[in-house]
C-alpha atoms as a PDB file:
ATOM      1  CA  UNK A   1     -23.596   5.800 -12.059  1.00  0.00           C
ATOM      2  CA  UNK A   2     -24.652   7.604  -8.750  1.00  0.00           C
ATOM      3  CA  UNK A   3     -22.604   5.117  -5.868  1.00  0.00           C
ATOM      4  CA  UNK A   4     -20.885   5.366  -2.863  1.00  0.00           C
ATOM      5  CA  UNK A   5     -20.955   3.555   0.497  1.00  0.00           C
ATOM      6  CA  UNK A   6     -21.403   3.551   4.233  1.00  0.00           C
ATOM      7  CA  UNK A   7     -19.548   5.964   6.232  1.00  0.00           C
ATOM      8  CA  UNK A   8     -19.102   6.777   9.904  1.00  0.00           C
ATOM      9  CA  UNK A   9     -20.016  10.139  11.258  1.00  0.00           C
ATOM     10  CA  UNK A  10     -17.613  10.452  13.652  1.00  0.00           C
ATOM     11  CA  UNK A  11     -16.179  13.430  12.225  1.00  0.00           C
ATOM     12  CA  UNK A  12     -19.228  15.161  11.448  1.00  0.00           C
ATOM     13  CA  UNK A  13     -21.723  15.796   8.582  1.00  0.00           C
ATOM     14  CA  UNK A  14     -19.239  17.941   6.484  1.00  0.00           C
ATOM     15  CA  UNK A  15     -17.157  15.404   6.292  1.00  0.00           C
ATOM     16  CA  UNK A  16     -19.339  12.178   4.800  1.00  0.00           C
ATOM     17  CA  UNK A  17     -19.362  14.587   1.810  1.00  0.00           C
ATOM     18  CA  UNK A  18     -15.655  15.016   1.229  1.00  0.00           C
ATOM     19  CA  UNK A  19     -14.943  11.707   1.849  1.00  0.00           C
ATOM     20  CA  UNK A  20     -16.969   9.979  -0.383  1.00  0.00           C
ATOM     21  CA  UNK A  21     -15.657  12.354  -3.105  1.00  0.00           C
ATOM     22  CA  UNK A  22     -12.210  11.051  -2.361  1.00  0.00           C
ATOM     23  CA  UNK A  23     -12.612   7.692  -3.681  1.00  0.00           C
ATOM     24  CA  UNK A  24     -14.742   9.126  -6.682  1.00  0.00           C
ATOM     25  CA  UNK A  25     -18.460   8.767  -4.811  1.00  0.00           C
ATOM     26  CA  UNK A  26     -21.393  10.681  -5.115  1.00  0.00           C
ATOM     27  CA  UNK A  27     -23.268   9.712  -2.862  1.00  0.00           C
ATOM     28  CA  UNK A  28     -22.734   7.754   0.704  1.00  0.00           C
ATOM     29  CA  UNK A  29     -24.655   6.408   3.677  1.00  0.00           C
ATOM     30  CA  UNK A  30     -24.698   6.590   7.381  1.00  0.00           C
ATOM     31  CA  UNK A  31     -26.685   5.242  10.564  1.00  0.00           C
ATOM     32  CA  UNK A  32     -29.015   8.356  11.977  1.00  0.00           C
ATOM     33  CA  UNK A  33     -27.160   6.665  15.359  1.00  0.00           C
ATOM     34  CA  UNK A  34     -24.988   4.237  16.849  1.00  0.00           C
ATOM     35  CA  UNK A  35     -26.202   1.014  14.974  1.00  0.00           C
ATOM     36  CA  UNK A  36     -26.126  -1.301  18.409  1.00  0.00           C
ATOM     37  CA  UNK A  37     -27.421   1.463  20.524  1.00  0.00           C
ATOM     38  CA  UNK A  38     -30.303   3.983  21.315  1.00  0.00           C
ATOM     39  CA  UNK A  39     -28.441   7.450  21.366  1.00  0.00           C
ATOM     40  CA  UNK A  40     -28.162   9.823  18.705  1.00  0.00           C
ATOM     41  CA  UNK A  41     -26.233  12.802  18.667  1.00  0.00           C
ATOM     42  CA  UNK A  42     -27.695  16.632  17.999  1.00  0.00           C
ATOM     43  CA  UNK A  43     -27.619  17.682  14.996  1.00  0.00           C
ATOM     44  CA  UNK A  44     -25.077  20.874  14.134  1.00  0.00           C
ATOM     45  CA  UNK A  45     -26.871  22.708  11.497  1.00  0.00           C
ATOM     46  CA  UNK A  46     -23.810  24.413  10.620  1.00  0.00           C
ATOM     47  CA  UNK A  47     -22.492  21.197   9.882  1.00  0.00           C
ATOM     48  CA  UNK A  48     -25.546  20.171   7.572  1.00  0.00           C
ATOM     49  CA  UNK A  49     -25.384  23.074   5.897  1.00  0.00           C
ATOM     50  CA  UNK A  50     -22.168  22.887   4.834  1.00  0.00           C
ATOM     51  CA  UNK A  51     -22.693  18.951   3.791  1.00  0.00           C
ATOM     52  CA  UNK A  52     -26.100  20.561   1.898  1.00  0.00           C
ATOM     53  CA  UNK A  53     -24.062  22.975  -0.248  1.00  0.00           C
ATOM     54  CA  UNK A  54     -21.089  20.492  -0.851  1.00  0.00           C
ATOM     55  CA  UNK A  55     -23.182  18.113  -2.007  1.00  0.00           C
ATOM     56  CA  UNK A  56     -25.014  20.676  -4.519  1.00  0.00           C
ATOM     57  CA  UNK A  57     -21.506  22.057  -5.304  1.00  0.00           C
ATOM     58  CA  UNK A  58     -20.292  18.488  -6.418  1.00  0.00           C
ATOM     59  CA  UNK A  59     -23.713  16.956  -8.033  1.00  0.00           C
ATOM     60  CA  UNK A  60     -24.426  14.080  -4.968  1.00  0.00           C
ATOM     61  CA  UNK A  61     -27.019  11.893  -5.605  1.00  0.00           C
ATOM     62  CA  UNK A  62     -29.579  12.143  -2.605  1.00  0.00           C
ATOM     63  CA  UNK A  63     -27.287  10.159   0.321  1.00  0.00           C
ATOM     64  CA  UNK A  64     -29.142   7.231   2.299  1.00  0.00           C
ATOM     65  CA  UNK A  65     -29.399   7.569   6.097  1.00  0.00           C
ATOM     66  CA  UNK A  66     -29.647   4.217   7.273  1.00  0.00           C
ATOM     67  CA  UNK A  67     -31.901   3.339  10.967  1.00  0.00           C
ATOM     68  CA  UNK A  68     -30.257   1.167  13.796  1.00  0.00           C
ATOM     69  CA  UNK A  69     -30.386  -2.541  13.964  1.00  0.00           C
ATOM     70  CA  UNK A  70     -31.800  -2.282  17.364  1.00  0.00           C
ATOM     71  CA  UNK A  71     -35.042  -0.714  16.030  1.00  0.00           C
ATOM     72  CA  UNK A  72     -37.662  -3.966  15.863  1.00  0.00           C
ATOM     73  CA  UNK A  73     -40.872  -1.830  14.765  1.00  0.00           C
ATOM     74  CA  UNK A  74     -42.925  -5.423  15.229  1.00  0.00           C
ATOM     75  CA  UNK A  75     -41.430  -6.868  18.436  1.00  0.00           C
ATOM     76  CA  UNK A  76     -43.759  -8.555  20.601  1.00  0.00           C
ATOM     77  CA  UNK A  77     -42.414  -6.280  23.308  1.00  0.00           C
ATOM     78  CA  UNK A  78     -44.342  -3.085  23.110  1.00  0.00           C
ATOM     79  CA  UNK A  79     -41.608  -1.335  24.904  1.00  0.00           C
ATOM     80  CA  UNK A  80     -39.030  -1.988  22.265  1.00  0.00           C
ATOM     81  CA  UNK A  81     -41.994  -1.371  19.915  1.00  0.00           C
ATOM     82  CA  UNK A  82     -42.375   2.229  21.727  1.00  0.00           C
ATOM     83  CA  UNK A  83     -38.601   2.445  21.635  1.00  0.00           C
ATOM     84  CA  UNK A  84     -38.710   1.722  17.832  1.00  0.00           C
ATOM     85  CA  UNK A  85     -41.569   4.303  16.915  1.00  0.00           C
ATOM     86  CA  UNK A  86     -39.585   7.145  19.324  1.00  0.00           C
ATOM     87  CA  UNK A  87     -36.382   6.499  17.531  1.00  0.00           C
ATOM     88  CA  UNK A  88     -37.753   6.502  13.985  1.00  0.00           C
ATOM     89  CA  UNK A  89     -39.447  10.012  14.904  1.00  0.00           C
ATOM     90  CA  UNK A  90     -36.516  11.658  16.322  1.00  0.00           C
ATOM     91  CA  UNK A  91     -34.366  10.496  13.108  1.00  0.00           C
ATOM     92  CA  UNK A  92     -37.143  12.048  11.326  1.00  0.00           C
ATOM     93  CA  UNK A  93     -36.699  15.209  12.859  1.00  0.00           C
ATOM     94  CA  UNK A  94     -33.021  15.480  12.445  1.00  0.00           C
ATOM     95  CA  UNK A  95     -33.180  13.998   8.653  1.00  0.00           C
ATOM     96  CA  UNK A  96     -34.996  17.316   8.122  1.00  0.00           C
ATOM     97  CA  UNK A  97     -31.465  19.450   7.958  1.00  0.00           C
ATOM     98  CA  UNK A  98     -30.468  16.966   5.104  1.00  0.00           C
ATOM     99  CA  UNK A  99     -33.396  17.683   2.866  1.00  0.00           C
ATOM    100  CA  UNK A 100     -33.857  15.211   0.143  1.00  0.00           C
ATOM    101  CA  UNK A 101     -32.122  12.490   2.323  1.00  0.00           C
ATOM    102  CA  UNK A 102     -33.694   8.624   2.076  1.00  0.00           C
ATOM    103  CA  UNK A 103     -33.963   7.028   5.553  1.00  0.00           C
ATOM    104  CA  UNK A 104     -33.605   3.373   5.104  1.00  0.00           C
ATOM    105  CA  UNK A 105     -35.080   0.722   7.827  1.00  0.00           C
ATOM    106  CA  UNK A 106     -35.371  -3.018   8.212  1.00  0.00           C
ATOM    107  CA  UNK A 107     -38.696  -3.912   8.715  1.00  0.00           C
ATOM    108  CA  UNK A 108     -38.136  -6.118  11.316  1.00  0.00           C
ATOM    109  CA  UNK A 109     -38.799  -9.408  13.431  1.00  0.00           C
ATOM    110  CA  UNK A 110     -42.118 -10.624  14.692  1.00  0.00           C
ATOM    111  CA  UNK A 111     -40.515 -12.801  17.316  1.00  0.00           C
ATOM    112  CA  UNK A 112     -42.436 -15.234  16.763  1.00  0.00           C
ATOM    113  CA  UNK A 113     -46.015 -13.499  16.475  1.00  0.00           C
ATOM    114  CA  UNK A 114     -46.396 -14.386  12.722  1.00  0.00           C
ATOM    115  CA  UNK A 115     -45.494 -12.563   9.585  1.00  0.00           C
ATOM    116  CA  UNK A 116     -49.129 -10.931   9.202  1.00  0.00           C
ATOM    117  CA  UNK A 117     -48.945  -9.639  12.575  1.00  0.00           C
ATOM    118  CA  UNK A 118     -45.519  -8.473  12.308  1.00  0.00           C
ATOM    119  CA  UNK A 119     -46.252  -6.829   8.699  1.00  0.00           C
ATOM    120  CA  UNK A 120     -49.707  -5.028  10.569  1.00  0.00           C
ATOM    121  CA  UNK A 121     -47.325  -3.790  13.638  1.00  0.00           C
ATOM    122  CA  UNK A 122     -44.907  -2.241  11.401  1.00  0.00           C
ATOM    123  CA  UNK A 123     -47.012  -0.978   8.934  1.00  0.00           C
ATOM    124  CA  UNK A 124     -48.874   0.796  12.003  1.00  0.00           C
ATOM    125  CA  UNK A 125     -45.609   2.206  13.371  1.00  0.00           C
ATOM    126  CA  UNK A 126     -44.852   3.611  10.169  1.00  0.00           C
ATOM    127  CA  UNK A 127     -47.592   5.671   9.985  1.00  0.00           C
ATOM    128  CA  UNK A 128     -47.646   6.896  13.369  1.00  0.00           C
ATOM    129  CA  UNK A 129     -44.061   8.012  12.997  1.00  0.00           C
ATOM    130  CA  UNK A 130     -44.708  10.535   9.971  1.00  0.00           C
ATOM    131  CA  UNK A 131     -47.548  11.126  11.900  1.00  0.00           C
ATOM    132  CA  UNK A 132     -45.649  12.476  15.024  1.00  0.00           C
ATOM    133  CA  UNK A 133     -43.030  13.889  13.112  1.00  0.00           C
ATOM    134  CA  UNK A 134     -44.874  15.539  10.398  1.00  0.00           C
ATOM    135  CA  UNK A 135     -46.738  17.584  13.492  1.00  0.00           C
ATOM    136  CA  UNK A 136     -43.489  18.698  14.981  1.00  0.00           C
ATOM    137  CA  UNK A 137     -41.848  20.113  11.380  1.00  0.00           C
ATOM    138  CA  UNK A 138     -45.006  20.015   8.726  1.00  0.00           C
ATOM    139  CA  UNK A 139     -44.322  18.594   5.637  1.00  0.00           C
ATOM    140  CA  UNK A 140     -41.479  16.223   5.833  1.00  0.00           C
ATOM    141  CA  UNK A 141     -38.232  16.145   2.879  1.00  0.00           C
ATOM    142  CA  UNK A 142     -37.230  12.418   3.960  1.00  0.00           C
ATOM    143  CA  UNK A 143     -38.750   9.560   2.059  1.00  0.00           C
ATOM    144  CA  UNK A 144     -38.925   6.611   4.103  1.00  0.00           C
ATOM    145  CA  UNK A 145     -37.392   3.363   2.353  1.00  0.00           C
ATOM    146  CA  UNK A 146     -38.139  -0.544   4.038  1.00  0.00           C
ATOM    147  CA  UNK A 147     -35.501  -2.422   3.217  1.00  0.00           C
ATOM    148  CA  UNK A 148     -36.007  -5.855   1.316  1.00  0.00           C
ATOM    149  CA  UNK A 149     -34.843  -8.467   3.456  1.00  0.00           C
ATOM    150  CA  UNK A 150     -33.340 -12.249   3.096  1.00  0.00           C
ATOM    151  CA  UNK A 151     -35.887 -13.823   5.359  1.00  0.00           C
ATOM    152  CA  UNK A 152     -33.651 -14.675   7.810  1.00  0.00           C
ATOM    153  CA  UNK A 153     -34.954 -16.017  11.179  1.00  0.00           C
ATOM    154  CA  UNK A 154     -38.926 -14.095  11.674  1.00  0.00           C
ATOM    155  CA  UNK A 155     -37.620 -11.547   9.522  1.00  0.00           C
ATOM    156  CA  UNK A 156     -40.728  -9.631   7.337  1.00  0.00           C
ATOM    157  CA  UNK A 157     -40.225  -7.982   4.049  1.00  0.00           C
ATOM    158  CA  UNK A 158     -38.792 -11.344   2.631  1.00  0.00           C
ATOM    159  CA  UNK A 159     -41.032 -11.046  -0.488  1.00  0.00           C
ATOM    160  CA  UNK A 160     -41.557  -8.112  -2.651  1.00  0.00           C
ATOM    161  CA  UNK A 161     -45.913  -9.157  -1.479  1.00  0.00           C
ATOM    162  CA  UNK A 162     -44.869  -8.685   1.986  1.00  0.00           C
ATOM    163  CA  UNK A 163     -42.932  -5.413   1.268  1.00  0.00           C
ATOM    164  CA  UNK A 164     -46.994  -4.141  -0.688  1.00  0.00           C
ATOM    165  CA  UNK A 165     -48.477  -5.086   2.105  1.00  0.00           C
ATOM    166  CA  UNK A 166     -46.670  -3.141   4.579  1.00  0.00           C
ATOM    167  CA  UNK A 167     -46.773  -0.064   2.433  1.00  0.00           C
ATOM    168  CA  UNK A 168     -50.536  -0.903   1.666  1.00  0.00           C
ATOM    169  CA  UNK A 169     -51.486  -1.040   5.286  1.00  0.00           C
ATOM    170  CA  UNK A 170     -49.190   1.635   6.077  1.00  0.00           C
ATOM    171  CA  UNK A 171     -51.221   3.973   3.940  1.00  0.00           C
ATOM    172  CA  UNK A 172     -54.655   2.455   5.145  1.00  0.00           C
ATOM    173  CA  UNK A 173     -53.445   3.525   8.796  1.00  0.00           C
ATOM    174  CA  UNK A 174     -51.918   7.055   7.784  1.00  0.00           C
ATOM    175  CA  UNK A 175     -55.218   8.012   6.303  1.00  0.00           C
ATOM    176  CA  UNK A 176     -53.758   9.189   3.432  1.00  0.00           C
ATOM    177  CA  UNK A 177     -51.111   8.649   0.450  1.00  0.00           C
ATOM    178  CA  UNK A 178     -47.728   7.798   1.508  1.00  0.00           C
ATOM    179  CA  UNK A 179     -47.018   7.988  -2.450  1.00  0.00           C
ATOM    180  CA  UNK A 180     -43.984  10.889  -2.026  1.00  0.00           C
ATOM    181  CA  UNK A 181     -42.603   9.605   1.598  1.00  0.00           C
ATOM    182  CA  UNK A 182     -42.941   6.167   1.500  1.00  0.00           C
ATOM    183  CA  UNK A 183     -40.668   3.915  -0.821  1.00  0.00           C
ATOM    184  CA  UNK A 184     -38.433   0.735  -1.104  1.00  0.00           C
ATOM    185  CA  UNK A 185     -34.828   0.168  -0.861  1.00  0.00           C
ATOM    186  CA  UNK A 186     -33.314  -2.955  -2.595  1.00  0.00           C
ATOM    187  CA  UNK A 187     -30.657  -4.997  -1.311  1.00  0.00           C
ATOM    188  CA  UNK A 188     -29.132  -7.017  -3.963  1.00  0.00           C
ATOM    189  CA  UNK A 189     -27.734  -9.803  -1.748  1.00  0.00           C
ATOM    190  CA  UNK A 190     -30.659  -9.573   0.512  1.00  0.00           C
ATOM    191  CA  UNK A 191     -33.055 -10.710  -2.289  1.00  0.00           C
ATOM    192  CA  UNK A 192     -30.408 -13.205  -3.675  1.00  0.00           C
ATOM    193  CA  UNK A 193     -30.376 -14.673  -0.690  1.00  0.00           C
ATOM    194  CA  UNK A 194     -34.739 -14.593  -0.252  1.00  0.00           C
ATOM    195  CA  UNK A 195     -34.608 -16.686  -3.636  1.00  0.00           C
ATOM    196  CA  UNK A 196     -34.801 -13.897  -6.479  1.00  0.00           C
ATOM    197  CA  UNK A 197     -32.312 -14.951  -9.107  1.00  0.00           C
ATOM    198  CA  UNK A 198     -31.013 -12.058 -10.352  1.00  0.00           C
ATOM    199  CA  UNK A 199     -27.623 -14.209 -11.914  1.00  0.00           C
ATOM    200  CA  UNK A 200     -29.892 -15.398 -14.265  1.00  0.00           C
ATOM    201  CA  UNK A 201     -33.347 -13.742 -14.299  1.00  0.00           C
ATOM    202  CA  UNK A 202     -32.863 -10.295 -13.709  1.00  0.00           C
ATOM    203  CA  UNK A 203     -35.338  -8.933 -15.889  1.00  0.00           C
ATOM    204  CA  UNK A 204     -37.793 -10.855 -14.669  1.00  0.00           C
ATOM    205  CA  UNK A 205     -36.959  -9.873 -11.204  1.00  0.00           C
ATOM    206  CA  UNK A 206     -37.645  -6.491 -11.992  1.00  0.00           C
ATOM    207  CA  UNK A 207     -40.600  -6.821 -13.553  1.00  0.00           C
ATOM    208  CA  UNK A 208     -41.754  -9.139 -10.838  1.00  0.00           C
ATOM    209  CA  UNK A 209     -40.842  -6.153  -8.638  1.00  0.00           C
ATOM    210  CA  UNK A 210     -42.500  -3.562 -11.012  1.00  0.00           C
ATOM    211  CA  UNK A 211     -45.590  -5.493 -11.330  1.00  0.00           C
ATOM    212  CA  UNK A 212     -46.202  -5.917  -7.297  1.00  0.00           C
ATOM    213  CA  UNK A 213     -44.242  -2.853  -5.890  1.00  0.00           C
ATOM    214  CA  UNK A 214     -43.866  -0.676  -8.556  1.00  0.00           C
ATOM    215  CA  UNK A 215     -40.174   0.657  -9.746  1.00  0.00           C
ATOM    216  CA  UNK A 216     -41.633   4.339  -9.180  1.00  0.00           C
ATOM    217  CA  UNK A 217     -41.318   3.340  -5.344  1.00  0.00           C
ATOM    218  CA  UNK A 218     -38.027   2.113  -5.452  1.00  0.00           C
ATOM    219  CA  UNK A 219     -35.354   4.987  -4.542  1.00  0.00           C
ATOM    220  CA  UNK A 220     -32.406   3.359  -4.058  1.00  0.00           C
ATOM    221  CA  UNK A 221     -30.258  -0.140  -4.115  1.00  0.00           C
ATOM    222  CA  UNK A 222     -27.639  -1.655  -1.572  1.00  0.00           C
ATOM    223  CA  UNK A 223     -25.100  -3.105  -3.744  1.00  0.00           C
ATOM    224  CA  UNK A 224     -23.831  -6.102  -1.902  1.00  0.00           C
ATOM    225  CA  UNK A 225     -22.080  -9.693  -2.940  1.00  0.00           C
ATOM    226  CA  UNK A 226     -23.429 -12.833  -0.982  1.00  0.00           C
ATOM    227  CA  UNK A 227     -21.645 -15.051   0.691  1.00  0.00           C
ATOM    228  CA  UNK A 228     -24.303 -17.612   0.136  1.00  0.00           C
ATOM    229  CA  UNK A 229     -26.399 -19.593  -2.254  1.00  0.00           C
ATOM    230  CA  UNK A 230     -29.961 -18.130  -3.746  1.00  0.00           C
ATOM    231  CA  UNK A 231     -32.488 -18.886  -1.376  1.00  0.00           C
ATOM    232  CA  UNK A 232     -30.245 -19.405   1.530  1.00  0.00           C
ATOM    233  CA  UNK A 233     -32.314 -17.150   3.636  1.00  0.00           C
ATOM    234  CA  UNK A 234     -29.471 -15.702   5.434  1.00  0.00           C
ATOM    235  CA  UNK A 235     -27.701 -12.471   5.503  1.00  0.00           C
ATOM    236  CA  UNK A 236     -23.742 -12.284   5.114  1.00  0.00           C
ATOM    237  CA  UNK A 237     -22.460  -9.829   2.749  1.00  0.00           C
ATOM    238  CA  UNK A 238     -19.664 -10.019   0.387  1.00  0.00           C
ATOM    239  CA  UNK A 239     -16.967  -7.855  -1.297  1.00  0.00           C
ATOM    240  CA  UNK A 240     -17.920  -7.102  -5.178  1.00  0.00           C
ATOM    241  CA  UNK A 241     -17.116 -10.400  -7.336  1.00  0.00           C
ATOM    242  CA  UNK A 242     -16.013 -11.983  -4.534  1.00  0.00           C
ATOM    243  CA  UNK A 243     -19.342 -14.204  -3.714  1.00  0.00           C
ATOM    244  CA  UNK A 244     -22.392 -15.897  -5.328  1.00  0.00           C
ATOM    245  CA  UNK A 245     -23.670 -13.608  -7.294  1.00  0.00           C
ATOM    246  CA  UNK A 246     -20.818 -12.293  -8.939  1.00  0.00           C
ATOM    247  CA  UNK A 247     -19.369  -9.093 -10.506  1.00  0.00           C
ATOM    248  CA  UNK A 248     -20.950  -9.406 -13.826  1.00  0.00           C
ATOM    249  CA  UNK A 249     -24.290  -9.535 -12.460  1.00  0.00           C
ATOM    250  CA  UNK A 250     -23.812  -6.989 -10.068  1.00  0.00           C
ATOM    251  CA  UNK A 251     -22.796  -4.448 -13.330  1.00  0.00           C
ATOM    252  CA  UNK A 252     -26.185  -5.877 -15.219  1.00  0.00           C
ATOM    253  CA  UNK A 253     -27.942  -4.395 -12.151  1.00  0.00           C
ATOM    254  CA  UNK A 254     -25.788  -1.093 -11.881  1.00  0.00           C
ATOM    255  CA  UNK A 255     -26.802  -0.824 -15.651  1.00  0.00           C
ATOM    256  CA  UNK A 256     -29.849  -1.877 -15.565  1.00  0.00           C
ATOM    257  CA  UNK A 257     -32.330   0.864 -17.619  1.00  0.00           C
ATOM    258  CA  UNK A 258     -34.672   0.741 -14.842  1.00  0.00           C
ATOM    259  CA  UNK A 259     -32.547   0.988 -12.127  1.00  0.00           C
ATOM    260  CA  UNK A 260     -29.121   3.360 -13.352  1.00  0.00           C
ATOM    261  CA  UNK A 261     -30.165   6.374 -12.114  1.00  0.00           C
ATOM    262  CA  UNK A 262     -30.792   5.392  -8.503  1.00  0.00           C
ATOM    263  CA  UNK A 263     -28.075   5.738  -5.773  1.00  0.00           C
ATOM    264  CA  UNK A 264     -26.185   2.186  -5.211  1.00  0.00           C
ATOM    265  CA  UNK A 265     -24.210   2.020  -1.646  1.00  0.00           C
ATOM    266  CA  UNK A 266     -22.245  -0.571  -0.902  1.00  0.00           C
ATOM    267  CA  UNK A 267     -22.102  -2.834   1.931  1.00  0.00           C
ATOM    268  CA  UNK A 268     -19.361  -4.727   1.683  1.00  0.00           C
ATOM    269  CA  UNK A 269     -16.872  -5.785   3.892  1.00  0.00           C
ATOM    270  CA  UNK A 270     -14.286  -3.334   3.445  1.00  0.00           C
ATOM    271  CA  UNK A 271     -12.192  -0.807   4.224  1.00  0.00           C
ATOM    272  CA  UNK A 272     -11.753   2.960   2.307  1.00  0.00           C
ATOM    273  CA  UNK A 273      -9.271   1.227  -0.033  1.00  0.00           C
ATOM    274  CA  UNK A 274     -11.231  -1.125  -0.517  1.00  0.00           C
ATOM    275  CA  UNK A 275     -14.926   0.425  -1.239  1.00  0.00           C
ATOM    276  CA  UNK A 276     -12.554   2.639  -3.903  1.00  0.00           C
ATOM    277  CA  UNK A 277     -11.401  -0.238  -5.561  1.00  0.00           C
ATOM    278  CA  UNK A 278     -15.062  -1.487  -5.961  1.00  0.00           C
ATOM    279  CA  UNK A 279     -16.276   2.262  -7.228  1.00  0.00           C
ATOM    280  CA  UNK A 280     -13.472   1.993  -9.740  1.00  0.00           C
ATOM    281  CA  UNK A 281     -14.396  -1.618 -10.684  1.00  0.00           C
ATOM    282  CA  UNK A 282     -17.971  -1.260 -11.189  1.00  0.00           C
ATOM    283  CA  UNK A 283     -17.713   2.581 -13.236  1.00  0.00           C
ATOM    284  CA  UNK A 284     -14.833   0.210 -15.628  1.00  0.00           C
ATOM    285  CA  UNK A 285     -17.395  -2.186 -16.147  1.00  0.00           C
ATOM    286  CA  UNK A 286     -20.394   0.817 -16.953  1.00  0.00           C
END
């Protein structure tokens, strides 16, 4: 099992590594910048570098940089939408001294304009951004991953058809294929939460998700507990066992043929204790 969760990089690059080792991780995520905010720091390649060969060193699986909340690539407001498509490009830029490195978004919000124009706005600022990015450095290392979301308030990507269509459209715009930089990232109480029983139905979840996605897009999985019921349509995360879905469901993913081999981060709410009791938990139950 490849899992670890989300760290802060307030004590540099270097240092996501050695921590997530220390609770028996191999892999780990962190925001590209402050989650709330705009700013993102410069990169110290030193720093990458020695991240880069720690991680070799000790096996990672490929780690999963995560966007800010504040980025709404479909917001009515074409400033924010400008702000969104800036910020996604610089993170590109910077992902590029982490080679191999996922960069996870949320899709975003349409505010109100409708899911098909929301899906069309982000799918549109998608491909712009590898665009931009890809003429600044060339060929780009960082697969970008949309998030599945629970379908909370104008929220897109509720459905794995709304996830296809952004990537379809996404491609149209780009020109190209987006096959090898543009994937999916699960959230398992994200999708709980949209109405995809995966208690009960797993397998049919991820054939539903096979079928309309395809699993050879899907990179990686946020391995969350919900504090709701399916099909709540919100979004409050849970500790491991500790919520609707449950820790014995939560293994049946993590061992899941079709999905072990992909990095799981959790999301809980926790503390370093506590995301090492949940690594130890889940690897007991492999």
């Amino acid at each position: 099992m490849h899992i670890g969760y989300h760290e802060s990089t307030s004590d540099g690059l270097y240092c996501l590594g050695t921590e997530a080792l220390s609770v028996g991780a191999d892999t780990f995520a962190f925001f590209t910048r402050n989650p709330r905010g705009g700013q993102a720091k410069a990169i110290d390649k030193e720093d990458a570098d020695r991240l880069n060969a720690f991680m070799k060193d000790n096996n990672f699986a490929p780690p999963v940089a995560h966007a800010p909340y504040t980025m709404n690539p479909c917001s009515a407001n074409e400033g924010l939408r400008q702000f969104a498509l800036q910020m996604m490009t610089e993170d590109f830029l910077h992902l590029e001294y982490i080679p191999g490195c996922f960069y996870n978004f949320h899709p975003g919000s349409h505010t109100g304009q409708g899911s098909e124009a929301g899906i069309a706005l982000t799918s549109s600022l998608i491909a712009d951004a590898i665009s931009l990015a890809e003429k600044q450095a060339g060929n780009l290392h960082t697969v970008l991953l949309i998030e599945t979301m629970s379908g909370k308030g104008s929220e897109i990507g509720r459905t794995f058809e709304e996830v296809k269509q952004i990537m379809d459209l996404a491609n149209e715009k780009y020109g190209a294929s987006l096959e090898n930089k543009l994937g999916v990232c699960l959230d398992t109480c994200h999708i709980w939460d949209a109405g995809y029983d995966i208690v009960n139905n797993l397998d049919d979840v991820i054939t539903s998700f096979d079928k309309i996605i395809g699993l050879k897009n899907l990179h990686a999985i946020h391995l969350n507990d919900s504090m709701n019921e399916l099909g709540s349509h919100k979004d409050r995360h849970e500790k491991i066992g500790k919520g609707k879905i449950g820790l014995d469901a939560l293994s049946r993913v993590t061992r899941h043929a079709a999905l072990k081999n992909l990095p799981f981060i959790l999301e809980t709410p926790n503390d370093k204790e506590g995301y090492r009791e949940e690594i130890r938990i889940l690897k007991e139950k492999e």
